[in-house]
PDB file of N, CA and C in Angstrom:
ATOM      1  N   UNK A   1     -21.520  10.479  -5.731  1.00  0.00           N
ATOM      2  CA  UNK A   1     -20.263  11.037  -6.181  1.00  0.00           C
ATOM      3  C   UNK A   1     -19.834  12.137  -5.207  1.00  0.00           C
ATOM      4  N   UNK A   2     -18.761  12.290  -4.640  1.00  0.00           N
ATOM      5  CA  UNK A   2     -18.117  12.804  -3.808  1.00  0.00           C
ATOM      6  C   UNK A   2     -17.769  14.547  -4.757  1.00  0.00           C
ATOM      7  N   UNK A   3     -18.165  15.839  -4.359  1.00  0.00           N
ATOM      8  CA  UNK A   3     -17.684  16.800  -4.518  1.00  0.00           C
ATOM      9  C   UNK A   3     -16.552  17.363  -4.484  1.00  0.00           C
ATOM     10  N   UNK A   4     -16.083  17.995  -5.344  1.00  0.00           N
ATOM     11  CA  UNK A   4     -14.864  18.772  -4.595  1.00  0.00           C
ATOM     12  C   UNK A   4     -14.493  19.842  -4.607  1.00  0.00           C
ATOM     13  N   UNK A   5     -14.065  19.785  -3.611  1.00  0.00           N
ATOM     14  CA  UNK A   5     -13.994  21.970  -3.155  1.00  0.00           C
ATOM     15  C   UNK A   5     -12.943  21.998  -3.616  1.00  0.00           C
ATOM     16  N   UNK A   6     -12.683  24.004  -3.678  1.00  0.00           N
ATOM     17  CA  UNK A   6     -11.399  24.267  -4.526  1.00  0.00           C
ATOM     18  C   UNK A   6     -10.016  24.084  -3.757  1.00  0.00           C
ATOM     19  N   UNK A   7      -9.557  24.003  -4.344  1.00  0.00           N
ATOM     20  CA  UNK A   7      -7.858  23.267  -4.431  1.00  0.00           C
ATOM     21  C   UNK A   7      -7.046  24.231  -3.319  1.00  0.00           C
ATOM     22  N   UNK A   8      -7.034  24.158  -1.818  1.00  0.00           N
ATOM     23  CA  UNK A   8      -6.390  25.109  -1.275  1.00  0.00           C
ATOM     24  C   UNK A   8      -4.626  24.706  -1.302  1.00  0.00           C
ATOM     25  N   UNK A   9      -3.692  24.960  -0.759  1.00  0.00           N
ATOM     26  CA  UNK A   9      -2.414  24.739  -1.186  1.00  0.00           C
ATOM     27  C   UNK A   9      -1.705  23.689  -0.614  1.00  0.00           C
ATOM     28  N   UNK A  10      -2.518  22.861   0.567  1.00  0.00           N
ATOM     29  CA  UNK A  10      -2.143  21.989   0.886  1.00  0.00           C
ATOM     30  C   UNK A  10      -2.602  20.958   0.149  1.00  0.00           C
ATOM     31  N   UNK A  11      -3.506  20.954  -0.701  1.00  0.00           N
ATOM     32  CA  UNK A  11      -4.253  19.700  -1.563  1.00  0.00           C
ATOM     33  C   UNK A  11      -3.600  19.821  -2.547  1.00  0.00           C
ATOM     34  N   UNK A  12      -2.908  21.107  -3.538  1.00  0.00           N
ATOM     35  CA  UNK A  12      -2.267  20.546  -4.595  1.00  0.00           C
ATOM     36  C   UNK A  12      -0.767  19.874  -3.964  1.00  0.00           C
ATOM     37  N   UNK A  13      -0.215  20.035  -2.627  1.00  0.00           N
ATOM     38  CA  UNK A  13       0.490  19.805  -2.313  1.00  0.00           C
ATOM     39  C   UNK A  13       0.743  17.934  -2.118  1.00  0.00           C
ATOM     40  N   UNK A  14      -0.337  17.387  -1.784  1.00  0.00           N
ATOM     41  CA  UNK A  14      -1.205  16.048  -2.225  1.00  0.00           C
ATOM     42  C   UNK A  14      -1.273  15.735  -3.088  1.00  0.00           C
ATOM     43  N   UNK A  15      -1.746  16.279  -3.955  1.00  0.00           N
ATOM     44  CA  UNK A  15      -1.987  16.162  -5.691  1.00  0.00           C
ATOM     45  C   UNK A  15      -0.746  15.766  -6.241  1.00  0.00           C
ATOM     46  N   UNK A  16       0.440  16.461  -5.826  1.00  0.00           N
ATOM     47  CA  UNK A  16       1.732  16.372  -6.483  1.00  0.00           C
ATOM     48  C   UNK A  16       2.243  15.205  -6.036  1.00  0.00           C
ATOM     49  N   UNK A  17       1.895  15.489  -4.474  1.00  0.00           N
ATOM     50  CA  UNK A  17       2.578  13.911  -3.767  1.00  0.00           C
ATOM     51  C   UNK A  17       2.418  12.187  -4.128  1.00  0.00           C
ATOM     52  N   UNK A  18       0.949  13.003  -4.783  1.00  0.00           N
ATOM     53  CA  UNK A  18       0.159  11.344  -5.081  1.00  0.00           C
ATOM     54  C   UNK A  18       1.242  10.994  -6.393  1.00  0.00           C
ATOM     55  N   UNK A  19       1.379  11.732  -7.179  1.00  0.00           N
ATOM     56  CA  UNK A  19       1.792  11.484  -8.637  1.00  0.00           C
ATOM     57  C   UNK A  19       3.267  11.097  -8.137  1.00  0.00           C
ATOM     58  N   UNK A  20       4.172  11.589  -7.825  1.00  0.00           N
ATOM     59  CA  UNK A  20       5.338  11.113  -7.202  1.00  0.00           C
ATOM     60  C   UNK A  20       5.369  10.140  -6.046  1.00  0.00           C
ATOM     61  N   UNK A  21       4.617   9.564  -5.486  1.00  0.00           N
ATOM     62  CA  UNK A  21       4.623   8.460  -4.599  1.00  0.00           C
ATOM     63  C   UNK A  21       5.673   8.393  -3.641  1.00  0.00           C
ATOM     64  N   UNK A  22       5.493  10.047  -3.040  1.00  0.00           N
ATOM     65  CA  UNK A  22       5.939  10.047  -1.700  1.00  0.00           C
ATOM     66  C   UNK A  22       5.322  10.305  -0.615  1.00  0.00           C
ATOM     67  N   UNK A  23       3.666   9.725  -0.443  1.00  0.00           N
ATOM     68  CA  UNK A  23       2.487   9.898   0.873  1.00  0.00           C
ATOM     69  C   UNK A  23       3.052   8.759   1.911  1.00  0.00           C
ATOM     70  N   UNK A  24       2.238   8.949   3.243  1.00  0.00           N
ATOM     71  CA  UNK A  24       2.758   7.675   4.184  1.00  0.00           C
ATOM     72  C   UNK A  24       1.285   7.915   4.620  1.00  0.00           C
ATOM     73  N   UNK A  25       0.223   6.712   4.219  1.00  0.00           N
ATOM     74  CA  UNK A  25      -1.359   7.226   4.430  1.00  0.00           C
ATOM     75  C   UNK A  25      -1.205   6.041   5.522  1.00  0.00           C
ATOM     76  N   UNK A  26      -2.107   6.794   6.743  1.00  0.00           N
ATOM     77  CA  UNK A  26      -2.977   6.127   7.802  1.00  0.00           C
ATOM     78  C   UNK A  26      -2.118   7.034   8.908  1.00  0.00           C
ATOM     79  N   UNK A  27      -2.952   6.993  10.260  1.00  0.00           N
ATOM     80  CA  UNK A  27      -1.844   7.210  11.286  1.00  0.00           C
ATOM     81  C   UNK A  27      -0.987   6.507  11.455  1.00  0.00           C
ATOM     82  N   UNK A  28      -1.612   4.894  11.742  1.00  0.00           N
ATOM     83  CA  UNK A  28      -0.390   4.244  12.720  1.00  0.00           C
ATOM     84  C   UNK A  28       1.017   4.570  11.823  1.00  0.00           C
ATOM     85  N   UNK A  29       0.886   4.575  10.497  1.00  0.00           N
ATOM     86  CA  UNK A  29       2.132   4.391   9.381  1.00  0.00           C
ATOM     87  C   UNK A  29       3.017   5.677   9.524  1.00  0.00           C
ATOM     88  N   UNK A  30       1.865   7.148  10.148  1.00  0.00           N
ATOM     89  CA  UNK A  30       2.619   8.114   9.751  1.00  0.00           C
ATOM     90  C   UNK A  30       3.245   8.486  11.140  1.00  0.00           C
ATOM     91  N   UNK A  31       2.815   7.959  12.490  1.00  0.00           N
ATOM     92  CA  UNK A  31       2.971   7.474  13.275  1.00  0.00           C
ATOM     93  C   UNK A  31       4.795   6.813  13.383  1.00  0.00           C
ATOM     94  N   UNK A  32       4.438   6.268  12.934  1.00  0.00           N
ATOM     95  CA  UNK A  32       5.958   5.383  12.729  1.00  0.00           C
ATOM     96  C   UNK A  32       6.937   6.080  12.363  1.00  0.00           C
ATOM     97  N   UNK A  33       6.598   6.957  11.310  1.00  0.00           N
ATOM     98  CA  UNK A  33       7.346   7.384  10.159  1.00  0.00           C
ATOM     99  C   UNK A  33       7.466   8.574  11.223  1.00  0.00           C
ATOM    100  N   UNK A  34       7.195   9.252  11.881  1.00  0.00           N
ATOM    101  CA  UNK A  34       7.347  10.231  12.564  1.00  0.00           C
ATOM    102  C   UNK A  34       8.573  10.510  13.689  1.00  0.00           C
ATOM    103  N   UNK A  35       8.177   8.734  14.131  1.00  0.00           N
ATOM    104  CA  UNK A  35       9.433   8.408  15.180  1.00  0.00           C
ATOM    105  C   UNK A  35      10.987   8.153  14.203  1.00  0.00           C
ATOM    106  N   UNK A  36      10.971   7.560  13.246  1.00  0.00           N
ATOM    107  CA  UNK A  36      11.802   7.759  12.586  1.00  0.00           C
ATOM    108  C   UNK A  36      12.453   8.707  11.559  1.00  0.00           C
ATOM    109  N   UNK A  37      11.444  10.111  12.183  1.00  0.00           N
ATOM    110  CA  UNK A  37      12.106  11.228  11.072  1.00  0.00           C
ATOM    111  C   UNK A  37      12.200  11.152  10.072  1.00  0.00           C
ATOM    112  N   UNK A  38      11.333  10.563   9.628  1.00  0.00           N
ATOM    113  CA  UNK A  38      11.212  10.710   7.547  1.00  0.00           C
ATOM    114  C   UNK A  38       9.927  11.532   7.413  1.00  0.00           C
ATOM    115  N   UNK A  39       8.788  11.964   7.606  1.00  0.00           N
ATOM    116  CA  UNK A  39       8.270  12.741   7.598  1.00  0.00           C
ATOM    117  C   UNK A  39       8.461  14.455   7.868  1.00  0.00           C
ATOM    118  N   UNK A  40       7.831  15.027   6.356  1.00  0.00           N
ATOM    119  CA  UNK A  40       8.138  16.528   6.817  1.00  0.00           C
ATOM    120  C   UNK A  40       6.969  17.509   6.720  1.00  0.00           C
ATOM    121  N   UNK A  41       5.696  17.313   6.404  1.00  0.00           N
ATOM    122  CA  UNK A  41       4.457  17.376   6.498  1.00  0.00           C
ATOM    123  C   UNK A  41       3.447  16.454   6.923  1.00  0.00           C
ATOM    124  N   UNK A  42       1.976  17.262   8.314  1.00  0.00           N
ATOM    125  CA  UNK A  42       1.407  15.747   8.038  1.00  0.00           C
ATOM    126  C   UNK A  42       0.041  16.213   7.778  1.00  0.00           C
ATOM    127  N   UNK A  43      -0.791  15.809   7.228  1.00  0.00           N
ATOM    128  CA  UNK A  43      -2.184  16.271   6.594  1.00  0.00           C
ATOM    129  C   UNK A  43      -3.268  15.756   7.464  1.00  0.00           C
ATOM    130  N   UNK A  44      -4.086  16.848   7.994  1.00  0.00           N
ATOM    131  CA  UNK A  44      -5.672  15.742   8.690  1.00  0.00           C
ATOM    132  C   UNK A  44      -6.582  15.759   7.827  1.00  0.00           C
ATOM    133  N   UNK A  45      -7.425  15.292   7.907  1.00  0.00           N
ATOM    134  CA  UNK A  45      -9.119  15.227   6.924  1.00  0.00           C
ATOM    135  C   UNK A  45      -9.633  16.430   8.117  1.00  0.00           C
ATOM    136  N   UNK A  46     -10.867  16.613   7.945  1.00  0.00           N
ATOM    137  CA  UNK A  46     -11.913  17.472   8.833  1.00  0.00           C
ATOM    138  C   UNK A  46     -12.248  16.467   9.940  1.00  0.00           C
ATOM    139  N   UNK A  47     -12.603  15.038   9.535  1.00  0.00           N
ATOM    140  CA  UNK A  47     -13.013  14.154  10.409  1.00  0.00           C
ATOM    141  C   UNK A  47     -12.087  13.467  11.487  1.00  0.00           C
ATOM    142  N   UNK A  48     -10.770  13.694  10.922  1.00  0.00           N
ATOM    143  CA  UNK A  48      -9.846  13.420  11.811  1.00  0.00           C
ATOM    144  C   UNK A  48      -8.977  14.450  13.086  1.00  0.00           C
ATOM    145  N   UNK A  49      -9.946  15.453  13.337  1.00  0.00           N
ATOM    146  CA  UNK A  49      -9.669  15.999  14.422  1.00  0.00           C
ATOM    147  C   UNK A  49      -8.960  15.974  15.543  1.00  0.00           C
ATOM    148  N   UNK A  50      -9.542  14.345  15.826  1.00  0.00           N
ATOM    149  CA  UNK A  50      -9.351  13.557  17.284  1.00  0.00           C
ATOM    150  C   UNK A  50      -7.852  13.501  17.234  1.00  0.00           C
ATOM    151  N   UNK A  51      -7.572  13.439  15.943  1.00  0.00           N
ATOM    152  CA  UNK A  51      -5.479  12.498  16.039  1.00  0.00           C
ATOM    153  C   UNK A  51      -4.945  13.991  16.222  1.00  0.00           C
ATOM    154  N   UNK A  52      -5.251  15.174  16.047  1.00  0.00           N
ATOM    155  CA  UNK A  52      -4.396  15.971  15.745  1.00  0.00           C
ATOM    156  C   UNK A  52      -3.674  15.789  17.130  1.00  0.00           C
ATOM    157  N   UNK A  53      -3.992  16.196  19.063  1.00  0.00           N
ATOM    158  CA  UNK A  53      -3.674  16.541  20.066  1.00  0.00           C
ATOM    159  C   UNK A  53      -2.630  15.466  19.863  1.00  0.00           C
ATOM    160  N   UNK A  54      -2.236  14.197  19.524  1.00  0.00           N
ATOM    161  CA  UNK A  54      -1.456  12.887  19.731  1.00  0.00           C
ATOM    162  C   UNK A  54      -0.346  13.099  18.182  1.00  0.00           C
ATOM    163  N   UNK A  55      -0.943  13.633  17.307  1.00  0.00           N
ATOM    164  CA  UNK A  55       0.258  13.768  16.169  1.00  0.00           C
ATOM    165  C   UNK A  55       1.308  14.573  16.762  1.00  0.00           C
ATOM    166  N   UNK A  56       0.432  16.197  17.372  1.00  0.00           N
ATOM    167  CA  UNK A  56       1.374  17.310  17.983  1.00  0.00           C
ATOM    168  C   UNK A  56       2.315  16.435  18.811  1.00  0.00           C
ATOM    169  N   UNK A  57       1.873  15.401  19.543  1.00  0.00           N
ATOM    170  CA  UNK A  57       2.843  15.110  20.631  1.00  0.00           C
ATOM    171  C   UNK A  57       4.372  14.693  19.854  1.00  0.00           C
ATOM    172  N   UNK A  58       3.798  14.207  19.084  1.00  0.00           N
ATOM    173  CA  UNK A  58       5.011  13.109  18.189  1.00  0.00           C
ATOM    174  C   UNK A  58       5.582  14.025  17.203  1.00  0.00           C
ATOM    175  N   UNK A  59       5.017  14.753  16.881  1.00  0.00           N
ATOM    176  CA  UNK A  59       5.583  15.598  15.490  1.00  0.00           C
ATOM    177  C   UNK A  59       6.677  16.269  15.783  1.00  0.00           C
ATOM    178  N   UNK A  60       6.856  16.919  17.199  1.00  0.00           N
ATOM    179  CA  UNK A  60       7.482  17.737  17.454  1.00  0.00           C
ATOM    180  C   UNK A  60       8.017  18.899  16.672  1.00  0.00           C
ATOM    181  N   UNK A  61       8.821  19.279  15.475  1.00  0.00           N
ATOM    182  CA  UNK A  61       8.769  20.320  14.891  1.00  0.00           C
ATOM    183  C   UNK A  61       8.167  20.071  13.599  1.00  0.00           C
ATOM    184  N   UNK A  62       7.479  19.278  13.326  1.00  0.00           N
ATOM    185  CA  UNK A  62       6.737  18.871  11.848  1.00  0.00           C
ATOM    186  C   UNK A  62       5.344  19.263  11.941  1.00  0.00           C
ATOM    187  N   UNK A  63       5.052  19.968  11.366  1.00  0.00           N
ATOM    188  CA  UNK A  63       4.021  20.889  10.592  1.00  0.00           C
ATOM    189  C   UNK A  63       2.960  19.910  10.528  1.00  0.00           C
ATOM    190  N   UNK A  64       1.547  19.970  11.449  1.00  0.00           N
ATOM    191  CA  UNK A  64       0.600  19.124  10.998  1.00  0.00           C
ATOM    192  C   UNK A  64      -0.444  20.344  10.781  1.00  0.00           C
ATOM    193  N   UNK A  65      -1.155  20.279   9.166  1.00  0.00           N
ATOM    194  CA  UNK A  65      -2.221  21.179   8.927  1.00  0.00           C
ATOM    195  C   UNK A  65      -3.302  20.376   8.840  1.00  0.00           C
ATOM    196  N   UNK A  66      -4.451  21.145   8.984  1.00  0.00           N
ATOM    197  CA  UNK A  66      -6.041  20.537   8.920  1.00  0.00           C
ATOM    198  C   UNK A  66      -6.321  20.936   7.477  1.00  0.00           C
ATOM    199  N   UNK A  67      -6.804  20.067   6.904  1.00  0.00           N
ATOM    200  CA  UNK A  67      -7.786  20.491   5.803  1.00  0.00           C
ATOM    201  C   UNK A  67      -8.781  20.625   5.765  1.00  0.00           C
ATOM    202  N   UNK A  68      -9.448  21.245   4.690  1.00  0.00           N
ATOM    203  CA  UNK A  68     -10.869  21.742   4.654  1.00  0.00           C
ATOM    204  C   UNK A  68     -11.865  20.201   4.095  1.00  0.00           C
ATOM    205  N   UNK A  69     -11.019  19.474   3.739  1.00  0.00           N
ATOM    206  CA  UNK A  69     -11.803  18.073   2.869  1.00  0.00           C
ATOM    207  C   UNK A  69     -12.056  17.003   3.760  1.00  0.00           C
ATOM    208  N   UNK A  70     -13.426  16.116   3.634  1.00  0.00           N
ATOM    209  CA  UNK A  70     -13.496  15.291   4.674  1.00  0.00           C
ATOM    210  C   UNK A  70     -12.381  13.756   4.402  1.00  0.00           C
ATOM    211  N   UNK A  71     -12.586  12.715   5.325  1.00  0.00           N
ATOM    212  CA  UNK A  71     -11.784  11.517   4.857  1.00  0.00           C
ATOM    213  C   UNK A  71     -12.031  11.253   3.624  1.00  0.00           C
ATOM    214  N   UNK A  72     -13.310  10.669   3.182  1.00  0.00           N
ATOM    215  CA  UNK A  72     -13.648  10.425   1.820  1.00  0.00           C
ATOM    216  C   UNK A  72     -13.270  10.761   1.074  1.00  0.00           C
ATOM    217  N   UNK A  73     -13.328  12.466   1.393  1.00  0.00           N
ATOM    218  CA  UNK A  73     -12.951  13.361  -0.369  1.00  0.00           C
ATOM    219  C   UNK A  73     -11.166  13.269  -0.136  1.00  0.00           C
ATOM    220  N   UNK A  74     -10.736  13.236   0.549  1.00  0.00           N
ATOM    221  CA  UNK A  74      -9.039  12.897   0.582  1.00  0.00           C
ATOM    222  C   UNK A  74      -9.010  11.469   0.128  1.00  0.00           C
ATOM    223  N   UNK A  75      -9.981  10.338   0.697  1.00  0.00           N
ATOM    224  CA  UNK A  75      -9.243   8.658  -0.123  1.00  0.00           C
ATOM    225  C   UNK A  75      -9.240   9.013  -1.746  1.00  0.00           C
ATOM    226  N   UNK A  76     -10.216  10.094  -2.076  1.00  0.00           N
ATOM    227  CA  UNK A  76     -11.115  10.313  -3.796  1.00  0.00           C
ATOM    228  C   UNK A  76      -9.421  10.793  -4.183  1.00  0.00           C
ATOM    229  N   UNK A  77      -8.895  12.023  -3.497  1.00  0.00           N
ATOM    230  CA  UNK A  77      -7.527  12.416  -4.514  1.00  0.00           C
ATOM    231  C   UNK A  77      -6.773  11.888  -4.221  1.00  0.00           C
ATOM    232  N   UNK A  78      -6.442  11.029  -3.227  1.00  0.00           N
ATOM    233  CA  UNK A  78      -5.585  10.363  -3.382  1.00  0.00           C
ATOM    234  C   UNK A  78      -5.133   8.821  -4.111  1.00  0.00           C
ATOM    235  N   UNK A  79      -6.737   8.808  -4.528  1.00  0.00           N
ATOM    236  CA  UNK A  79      -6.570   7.361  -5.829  1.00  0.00           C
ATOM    237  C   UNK A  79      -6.782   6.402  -4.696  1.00  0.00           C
ATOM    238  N   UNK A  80      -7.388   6.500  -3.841  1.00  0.00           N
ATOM    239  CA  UNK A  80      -7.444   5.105  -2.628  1.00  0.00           C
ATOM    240  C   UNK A  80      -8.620   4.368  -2.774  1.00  0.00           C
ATOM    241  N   UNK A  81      -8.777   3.076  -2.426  1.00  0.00           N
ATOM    242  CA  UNK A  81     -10.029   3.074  -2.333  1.00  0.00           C
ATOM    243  C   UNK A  81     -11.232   3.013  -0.887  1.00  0.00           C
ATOM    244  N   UNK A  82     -10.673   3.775  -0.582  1.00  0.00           N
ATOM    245  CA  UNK A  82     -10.966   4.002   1.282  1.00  0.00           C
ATOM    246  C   UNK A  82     -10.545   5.218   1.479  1.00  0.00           C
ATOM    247  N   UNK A  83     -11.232   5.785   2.919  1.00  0.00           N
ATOM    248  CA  UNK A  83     -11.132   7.123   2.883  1.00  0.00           C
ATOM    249  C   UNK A  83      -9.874   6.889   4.101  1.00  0.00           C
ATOM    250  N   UNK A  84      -9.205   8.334   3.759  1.00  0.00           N
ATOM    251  CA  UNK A  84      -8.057   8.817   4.816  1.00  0.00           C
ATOM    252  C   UNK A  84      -8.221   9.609   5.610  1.00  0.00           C
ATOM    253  N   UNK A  85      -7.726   9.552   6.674  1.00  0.00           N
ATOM    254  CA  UNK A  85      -7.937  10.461   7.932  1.00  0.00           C
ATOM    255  C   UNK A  85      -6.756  11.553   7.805  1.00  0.00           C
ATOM    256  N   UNK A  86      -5.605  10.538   7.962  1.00  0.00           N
ATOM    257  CA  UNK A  86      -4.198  11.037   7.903  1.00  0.00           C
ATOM    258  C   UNK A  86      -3.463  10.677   7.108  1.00  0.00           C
ATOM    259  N   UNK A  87      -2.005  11.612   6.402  1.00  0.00           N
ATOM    260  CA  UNK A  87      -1.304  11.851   5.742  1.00  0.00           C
ATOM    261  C   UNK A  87      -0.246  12.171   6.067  1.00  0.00           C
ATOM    262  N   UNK A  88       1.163  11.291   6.064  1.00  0.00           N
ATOM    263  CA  UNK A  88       1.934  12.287   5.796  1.00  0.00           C
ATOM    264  C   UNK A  88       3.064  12.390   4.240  1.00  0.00           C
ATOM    265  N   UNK A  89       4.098  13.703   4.596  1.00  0.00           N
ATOM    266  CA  UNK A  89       4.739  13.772   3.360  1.00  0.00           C
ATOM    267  C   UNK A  89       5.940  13.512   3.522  1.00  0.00           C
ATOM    268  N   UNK A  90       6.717  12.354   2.429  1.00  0.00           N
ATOM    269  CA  UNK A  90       8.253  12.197   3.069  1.00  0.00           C
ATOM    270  C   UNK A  90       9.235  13.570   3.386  1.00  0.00           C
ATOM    271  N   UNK A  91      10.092  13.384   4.039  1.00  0.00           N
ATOM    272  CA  UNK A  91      11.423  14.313   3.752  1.00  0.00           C
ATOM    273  C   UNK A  91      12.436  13.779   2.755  1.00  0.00           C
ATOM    274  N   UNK A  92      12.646  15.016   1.845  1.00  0.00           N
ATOM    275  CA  UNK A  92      13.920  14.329   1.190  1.00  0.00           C
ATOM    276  C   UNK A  92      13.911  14.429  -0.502  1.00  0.00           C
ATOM    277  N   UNK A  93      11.705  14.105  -0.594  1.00  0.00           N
ATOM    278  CA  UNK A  93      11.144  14.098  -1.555  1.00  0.00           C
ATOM    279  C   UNK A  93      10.834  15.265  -1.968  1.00  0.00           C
ATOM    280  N   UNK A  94      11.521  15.789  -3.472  1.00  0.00           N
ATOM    281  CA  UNK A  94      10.939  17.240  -3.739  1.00  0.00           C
ATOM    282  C   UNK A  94       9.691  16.862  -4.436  1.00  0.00           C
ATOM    283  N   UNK A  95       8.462  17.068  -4.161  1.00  0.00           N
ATOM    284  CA  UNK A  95       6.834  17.189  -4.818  1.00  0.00           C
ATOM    285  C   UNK A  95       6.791  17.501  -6.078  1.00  0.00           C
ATOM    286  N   UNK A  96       6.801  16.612  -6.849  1.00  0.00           N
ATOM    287  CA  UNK A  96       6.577  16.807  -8.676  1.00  0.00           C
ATOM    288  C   UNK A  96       7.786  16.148  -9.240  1.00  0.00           C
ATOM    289  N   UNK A  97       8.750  15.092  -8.228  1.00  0.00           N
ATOM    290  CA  UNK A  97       9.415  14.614  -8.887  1.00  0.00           C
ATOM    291  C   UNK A  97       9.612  12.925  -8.369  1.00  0.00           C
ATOM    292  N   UNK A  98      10.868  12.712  -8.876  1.00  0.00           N
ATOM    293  CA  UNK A  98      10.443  10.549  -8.493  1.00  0.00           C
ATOM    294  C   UNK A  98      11.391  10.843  -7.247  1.00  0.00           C
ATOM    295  N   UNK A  99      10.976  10.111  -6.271  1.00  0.00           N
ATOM    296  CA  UNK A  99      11.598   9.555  -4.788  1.00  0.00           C
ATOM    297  C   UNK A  99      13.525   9.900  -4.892  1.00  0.00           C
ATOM    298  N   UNK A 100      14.014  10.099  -4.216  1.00  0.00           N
ATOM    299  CA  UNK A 100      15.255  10.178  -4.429  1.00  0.00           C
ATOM    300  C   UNK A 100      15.862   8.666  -3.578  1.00  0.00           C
ATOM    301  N   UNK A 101      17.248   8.554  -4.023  1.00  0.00           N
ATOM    302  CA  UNK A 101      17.951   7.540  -3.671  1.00  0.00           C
ATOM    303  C   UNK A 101      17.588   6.961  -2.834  1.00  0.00           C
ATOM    304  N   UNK A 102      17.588   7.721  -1.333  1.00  0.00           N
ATOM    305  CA  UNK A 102      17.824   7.540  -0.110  1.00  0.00           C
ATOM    306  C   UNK A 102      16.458   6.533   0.342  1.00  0.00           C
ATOM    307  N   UNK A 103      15.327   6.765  -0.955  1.00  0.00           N
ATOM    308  CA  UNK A 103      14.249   5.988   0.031  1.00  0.00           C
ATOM    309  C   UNK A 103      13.255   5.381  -1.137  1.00  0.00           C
ATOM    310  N   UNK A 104      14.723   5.052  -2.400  1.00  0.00           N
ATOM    311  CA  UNK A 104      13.829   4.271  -3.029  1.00  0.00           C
ATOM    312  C   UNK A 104      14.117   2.527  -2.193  1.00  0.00           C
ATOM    313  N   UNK A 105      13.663   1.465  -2.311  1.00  0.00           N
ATOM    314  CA  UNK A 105      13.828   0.099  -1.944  1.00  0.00           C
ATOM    315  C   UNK A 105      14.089  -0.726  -3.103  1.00  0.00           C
ATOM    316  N   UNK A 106      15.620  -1.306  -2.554  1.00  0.00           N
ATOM    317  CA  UNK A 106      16.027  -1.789  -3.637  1.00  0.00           C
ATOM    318  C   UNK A 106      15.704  -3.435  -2.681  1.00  0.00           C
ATOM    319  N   UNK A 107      15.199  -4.166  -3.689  1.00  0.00           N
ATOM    320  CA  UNK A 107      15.121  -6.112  -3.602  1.00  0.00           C
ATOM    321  C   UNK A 107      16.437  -6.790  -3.490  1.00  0.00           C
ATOM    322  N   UNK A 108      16.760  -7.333  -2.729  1.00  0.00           N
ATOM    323  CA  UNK A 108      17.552  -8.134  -2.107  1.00  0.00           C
ATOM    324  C   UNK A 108      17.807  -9.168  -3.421  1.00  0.00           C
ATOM    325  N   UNK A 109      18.724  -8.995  -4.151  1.00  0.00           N
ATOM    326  CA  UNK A 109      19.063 -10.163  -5.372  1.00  0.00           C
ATOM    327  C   UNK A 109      19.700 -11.132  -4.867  1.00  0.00           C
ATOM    328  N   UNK A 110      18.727 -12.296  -4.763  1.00  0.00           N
ATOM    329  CA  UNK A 110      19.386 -13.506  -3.998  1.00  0.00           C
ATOM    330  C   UNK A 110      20.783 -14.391  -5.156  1.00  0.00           C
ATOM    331  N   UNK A 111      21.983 -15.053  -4.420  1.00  0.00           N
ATOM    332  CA  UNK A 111      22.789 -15.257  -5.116  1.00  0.00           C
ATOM    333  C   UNK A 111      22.911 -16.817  -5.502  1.00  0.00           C
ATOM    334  N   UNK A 112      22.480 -17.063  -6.554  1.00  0.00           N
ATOM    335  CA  UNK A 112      22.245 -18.885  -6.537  1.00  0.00           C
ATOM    336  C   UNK A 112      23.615 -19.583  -6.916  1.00  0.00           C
ATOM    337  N   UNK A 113      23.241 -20.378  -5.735  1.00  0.00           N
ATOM    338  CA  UNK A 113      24.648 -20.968  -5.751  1.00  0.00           C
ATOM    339  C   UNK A 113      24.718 -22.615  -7.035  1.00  0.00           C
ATOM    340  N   UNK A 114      26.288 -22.464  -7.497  1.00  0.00           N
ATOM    341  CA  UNK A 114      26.372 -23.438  -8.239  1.00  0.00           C
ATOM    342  C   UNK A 114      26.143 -24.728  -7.998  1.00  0.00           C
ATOM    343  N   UNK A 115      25.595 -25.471  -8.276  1.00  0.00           N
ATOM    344  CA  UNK A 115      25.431 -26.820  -8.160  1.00  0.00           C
ATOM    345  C   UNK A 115      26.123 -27.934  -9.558  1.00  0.00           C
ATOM    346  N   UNK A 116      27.401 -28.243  -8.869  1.00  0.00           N
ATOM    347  CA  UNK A 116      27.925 -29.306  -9.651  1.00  0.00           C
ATOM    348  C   UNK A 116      27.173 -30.476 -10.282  1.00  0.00           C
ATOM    349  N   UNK A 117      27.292 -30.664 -11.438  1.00  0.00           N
ATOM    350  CA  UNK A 117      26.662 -32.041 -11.539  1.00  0.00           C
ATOM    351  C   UNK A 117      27.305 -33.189 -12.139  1.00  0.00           C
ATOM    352  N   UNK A 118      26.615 -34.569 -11.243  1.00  0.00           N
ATOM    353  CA  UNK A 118      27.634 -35.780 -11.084  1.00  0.00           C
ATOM    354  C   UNK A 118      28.248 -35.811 -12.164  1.00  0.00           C
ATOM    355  N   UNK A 119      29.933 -36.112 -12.319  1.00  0.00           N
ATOM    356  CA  UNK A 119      30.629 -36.391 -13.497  1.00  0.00           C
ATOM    357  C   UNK A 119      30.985 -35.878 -13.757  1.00  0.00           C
ATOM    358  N   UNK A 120      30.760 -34.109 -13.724  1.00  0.00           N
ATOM    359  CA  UNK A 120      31.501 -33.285 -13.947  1.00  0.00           C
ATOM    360  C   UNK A 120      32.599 -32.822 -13.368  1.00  0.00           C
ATOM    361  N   UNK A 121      33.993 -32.455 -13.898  1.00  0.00           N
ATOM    362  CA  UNK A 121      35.142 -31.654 -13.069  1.00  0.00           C
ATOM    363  C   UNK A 121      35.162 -29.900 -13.125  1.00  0.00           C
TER     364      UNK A 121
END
């Protein structure tokens, strides 16, 4: 069973994020999300050290903090079942509430077309 240390302010900041389902977990994803400016926080584990020099490059004015928790104990709060290195947090999303407009995904409602049938006018 994985321990856990006390709650510094970037983990309840996680905590909140998880419950509102606005995280972007892994690099390559937050990575992405970086080049496209939807990210406005990005979170490391302890073990993920190595990404920080290559996040800085990309982040440019976005805030990447280290945490005190390893990958593991970050997959544990974040409800994953695998551990995380990296994190990030959308922009846009206020923490403790549901996703706003701009980045919920709405499904493509396909439009079925009528099909006459023989005999009919």
């Amino acid at each position: 069973m994985v321990k856990r240390k006390k709650v510094s302010g970037g983990l309840s900041v996680i905590d909140q994020a998880v419950r509102s389902g606005s995280l972007i977990v892994g690099f390559k994803s937050v990575i992405k999300a970086l080049h496209e400016g939807v990210v406005s926080e990005v979170f490391v584990s302890v073990n993920g050290r190595s990404f920080i020099p290559k996040l800085k490059l990309v982040s440019g004015s976005v805030p990447v903090k280290l945490l005190d928790d390893s990958s593991r104990e970050l997959g544990v709060r974040c409800k994953m079942p695998f551990s995380i290195a990296v994190l990030g947090l959308r922009k846009g999303v206020t923490v403790g509430s549901k996703p706003t407009k701009a980045l919920t995904v709405k499904k493509k409602v396909s439009k079925k077309k009528s099909v006459k049938k023989k005999g009919s006018k």
